[in-house]
N, C-alpha and C. Protein backbone atom coordinates (compact mmCIF):
# COMPACT_ATOMS: atom_id res chain seq x y z
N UNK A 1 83.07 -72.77 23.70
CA UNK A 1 82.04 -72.81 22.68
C UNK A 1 82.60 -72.14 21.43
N UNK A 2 82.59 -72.55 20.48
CA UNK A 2 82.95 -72.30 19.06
C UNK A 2 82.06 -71.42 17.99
N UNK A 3 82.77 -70.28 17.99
CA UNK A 3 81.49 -69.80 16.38
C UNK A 3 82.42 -69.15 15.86
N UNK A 4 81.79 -68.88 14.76
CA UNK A 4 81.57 -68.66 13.21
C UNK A 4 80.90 -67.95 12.68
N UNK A 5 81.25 -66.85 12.49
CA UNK A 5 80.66 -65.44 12.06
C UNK A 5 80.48 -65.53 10.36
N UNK A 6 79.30 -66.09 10.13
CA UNK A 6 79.02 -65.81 8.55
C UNK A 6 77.76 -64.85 8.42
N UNK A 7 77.91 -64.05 9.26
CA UNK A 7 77.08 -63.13 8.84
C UNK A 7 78.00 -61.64 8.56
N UNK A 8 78.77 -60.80 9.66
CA UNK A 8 79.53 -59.85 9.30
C UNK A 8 80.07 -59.79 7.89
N UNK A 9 79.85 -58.97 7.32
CA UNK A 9 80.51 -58.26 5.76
C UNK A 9 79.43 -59.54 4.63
N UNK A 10 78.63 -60.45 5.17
CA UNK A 10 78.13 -61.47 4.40
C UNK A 10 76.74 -61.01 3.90
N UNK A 11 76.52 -60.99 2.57
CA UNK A 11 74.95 -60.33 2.57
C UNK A 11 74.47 -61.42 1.41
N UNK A 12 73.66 -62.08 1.94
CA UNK A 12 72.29 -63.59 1.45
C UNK A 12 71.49 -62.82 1.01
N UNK A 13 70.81 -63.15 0.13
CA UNK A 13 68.84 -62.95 -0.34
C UNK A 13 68.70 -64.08 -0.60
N UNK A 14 67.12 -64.11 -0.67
CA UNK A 14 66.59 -65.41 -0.98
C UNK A 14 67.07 -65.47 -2.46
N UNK A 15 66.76 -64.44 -3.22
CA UNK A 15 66.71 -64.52 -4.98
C UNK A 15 68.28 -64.39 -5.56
N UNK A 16 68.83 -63.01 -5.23
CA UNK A 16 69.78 -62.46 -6.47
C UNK A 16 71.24 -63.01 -5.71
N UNK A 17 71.36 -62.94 -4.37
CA UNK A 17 72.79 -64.00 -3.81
C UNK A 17 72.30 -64.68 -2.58
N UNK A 18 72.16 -65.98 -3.46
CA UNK A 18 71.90 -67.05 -2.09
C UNK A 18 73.37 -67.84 -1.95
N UNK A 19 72.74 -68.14 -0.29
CA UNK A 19 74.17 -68.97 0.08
C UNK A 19 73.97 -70.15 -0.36
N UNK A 20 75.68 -69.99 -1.01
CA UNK A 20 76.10 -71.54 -1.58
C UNK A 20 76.68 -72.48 -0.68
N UNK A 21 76.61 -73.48 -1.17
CA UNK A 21 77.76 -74.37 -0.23
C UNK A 21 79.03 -74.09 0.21
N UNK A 22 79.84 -73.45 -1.29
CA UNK A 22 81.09 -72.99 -1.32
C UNK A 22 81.13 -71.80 0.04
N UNK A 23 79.96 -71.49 0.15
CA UNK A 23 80.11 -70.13 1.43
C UNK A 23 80.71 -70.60 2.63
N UNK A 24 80.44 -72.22 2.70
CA UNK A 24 80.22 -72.95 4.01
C UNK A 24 81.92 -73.38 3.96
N UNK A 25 82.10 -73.53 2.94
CA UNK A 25 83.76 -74.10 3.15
C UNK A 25 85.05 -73.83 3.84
N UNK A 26 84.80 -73.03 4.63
CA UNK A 26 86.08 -72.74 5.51
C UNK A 26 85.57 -73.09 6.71
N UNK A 27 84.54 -73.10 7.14
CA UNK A 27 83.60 -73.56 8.43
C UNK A 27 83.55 -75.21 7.84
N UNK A 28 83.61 -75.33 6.90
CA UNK A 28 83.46 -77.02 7.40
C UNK A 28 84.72 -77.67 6.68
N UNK A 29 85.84 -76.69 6.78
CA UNK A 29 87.29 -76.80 7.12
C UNK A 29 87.87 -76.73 8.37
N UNK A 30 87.26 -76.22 9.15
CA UNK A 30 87.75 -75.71 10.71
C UNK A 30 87.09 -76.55 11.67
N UNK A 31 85.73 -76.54 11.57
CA UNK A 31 85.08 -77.39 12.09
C UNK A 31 85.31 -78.93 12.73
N UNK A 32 85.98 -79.79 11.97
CA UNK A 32 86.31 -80.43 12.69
C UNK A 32 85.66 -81.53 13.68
N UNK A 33 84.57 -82.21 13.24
CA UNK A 33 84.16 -82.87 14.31
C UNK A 33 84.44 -84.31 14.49
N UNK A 34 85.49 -84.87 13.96
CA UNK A 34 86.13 -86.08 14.65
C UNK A 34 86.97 -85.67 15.89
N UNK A 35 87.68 -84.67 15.83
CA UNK A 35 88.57 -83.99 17.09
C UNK A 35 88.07 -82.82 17.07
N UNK A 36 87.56 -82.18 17.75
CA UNK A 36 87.35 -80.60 18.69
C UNK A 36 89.05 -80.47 19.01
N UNK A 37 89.59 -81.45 19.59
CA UNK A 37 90.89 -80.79 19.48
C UNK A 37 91.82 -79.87 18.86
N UNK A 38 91.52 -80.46 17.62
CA UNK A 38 92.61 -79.92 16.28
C UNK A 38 91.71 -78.61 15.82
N UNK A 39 91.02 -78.49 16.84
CA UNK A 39 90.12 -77.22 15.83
C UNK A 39 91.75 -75.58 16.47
N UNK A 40 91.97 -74.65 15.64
CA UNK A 40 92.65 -73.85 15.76
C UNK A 40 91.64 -72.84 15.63
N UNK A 41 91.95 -71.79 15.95
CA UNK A 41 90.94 -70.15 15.75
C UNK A 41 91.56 -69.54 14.49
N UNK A 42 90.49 -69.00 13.50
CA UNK A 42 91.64 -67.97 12.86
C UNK A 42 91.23 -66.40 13.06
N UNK A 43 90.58 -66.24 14.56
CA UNK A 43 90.83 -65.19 15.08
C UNK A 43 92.00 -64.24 15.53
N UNK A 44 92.18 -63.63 14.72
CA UNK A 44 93.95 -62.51 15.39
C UNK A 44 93.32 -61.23 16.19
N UNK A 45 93.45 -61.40 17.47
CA UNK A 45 92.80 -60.37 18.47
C UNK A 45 93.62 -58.88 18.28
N UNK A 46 95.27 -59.25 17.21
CA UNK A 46 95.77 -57.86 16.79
C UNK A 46 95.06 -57.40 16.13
N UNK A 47 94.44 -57.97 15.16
CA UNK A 47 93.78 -56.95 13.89
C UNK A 47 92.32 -56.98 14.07
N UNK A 48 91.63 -57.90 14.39
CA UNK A 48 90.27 -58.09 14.89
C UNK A 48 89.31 -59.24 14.08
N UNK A 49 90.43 -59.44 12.46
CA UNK A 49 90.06 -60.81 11.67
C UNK A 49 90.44 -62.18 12.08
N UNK A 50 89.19 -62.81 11.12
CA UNK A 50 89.27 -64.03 11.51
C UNK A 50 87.70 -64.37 12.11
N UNK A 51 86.76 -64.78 11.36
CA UNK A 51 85.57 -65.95 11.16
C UNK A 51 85.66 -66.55 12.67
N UNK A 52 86.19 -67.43 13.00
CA UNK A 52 86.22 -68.51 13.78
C UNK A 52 86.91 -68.37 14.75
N UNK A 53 86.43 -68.81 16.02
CA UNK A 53 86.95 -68.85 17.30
C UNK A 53 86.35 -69.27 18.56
N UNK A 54 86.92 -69.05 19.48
CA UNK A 54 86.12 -70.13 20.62
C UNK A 54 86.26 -68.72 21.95
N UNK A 55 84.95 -69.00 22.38
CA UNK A 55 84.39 -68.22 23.97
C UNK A 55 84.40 -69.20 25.38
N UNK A 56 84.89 -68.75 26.45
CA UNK A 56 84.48 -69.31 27.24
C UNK A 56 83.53 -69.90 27.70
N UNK A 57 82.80 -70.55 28.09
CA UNK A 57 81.13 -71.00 28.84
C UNK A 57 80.83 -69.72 29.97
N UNK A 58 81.64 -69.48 30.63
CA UNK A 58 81.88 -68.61 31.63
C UNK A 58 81.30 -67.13 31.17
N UNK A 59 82.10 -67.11 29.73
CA UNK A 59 82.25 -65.34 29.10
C UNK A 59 80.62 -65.61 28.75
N UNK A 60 79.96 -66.53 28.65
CA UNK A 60 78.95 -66.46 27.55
C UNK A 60 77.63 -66.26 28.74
N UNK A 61 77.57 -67.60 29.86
CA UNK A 61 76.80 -67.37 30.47
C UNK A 61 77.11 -66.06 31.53
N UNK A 62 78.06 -65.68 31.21
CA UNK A 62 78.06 -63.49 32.22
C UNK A 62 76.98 -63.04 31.11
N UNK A 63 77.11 -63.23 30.24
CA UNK A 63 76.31 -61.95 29.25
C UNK A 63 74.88 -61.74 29.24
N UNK A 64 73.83 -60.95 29.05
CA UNK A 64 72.79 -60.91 29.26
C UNK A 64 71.87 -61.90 29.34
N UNK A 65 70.66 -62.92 29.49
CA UNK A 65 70.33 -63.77 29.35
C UNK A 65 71.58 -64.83 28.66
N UNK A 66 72.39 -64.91 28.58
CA UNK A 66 73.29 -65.87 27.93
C UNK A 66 73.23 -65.81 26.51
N UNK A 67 73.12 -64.11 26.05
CA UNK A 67 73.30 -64.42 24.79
C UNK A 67 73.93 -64.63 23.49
N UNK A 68 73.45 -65.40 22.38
CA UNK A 68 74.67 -66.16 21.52
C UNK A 68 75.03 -65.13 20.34
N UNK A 69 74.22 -64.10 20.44
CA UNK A 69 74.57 -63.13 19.55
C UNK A 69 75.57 -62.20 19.55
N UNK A 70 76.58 -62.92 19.06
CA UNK A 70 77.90 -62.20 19.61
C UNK A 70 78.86 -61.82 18.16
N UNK A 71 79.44 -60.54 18.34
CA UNK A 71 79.62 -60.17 17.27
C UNK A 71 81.44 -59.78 17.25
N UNK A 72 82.31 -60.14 16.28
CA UNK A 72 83.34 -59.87 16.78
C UNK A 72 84.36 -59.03 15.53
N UNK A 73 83.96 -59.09 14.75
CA UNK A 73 84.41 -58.75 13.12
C UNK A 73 83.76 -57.08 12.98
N UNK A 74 84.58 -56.13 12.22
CA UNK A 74 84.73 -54.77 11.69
C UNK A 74 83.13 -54.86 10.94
N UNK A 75 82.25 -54.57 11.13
CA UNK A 75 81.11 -54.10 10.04
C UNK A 75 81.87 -53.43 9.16
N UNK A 76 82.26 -53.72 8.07
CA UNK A 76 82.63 -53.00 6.96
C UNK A 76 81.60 -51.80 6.19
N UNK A 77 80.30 -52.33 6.19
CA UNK A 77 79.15 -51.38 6.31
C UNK A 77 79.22 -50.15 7.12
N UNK A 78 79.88 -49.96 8.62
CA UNK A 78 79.68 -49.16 9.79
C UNK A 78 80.42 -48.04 9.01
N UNK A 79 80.17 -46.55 9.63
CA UNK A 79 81.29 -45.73 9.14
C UNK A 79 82.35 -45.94 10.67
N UNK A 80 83.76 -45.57 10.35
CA UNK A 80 84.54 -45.55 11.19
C UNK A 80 84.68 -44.95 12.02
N UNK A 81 84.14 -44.55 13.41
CA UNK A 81 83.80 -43.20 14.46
C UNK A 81 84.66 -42.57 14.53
N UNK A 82 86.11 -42.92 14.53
CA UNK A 82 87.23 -42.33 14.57
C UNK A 82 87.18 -40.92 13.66
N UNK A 83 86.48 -41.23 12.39
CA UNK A 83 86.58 -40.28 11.51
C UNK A 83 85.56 -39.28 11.28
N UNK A 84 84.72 -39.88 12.55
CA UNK A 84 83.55 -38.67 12.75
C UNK A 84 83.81 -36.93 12.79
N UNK A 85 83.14 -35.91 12.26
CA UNK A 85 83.61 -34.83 12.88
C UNK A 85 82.74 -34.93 14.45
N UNK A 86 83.60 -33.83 14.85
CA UNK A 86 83.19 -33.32 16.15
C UNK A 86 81.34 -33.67 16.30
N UNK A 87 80.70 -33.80 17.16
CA UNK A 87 79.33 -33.67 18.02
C UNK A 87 78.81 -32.56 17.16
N UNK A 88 79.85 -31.16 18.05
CA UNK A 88 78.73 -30.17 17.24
C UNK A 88 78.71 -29.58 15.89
N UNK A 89 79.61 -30.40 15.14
CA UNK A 89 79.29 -29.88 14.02
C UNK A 89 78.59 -31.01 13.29
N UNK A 90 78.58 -32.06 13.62
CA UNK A 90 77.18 -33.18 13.33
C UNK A 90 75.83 -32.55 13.98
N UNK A 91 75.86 -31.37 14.87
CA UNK A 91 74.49 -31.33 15.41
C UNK A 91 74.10 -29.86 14.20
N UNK A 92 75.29 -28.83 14.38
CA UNK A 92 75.05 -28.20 13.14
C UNK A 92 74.79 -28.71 11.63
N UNK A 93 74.93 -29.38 11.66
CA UNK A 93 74.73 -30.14 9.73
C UNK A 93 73.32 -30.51 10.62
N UNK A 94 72.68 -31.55 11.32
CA UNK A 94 71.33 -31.56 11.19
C UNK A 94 70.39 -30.72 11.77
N UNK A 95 70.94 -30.00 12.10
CA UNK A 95 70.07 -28.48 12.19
C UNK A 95 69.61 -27.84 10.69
N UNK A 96 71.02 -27.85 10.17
CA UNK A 96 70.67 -27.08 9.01
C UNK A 96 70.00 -27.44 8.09
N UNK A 97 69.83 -28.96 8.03
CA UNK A 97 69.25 -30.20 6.82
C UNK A 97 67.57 -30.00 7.55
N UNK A 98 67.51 -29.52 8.90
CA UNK A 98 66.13 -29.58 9.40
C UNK A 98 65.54 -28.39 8.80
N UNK A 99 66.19 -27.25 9.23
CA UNK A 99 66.11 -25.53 8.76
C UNK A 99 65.05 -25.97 7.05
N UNK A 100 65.95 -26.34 6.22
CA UNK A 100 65.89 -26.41 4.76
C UNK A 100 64.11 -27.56 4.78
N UNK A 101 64.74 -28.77 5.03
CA UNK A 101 62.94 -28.98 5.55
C UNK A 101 62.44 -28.24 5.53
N UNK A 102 62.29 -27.72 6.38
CA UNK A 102 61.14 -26.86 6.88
C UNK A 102 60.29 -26.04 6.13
N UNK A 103 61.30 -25.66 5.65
CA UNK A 103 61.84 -24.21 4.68
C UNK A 103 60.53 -24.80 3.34
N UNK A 104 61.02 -26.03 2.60
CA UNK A 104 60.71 -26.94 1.93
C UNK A 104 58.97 -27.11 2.31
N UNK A 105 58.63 -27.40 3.34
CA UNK A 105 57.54 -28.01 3.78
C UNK A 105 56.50 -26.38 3.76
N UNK A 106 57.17 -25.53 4.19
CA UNK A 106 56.38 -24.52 4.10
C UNK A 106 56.20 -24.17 2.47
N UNK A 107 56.82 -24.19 2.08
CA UNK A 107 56.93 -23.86 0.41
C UNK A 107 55.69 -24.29 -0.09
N UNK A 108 55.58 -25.87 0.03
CA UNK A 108 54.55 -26.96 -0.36
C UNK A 108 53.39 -26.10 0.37
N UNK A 109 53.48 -26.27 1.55
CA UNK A 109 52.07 -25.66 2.61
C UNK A 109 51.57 -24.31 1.70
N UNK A 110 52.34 -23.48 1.45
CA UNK A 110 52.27 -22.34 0.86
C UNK A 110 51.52 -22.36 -0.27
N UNK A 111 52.06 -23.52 -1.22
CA UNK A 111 51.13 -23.76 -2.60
C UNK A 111 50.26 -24.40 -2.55
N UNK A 112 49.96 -25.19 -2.34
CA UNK A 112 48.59 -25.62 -1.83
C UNK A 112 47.39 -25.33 -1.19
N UNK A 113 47.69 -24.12 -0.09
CA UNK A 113 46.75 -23.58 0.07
C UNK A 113 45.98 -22.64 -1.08
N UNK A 114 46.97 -22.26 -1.80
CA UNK A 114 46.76 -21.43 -2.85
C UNK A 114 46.12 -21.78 -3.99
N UNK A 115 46.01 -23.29 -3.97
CA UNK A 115 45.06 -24.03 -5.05
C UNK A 115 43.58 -24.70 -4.28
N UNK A 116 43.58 -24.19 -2.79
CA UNK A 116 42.48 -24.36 -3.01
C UNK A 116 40.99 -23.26 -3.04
């Protein structure tokens, strides 16, 4: 089975960027439907690019209900986990962003009672 990832790194609106035709043009370069044969992938499983490529029937119906939502391309959006700090010092930073809340919320609580 064959797909075509035009959604990863791809961002549509109805108004300010709609999809053009021109979006469609490498998919209905690859595509191919006089021969399925001649269709090639330009998936490179070294780097992880590449739009287009083909799944087993096998790989697809293992997957949960058989599903087609399959994702294979870098979210360029994602941050890179690799470059995460450590757990606990992500749990310290939202501790401390909570602390300051708080801090914040009482402030407000504080003045307000005071006006009424």
């Amino acid at each position: 089975v064959w797909f075509y990832d035009l959604r990863t790194n791809k961002h549509f609106t109805l108004k300010t960027k709609t999809l053009a035709r021109s979006d469609l043009d490498e998919f209905v370069e690859l595509y191919k439907p006089e021969n399925r044969a001649d269709r090639k992938p330009t998936f490179n499983p070294e780097d992880g690019t590449g739009r287009w490529r083909a799944f087993d029937l096998k790989d697809i119906l293992a997957r949960d209900k058989a599903n087609l939502d399959i994702f294979w391309l870098k979210d360029d959006s994602l941050e890179d986990t690799a470059d995460l700090p450590d757990p606990e010092v992500i749990a310290q930073e939202v501790v401390e962003d909570l602390e300051d809340a708080a801090e914040q919320l009482r402030g407000i609580s504080a003045r307000t009672a005071r006006r009424r």
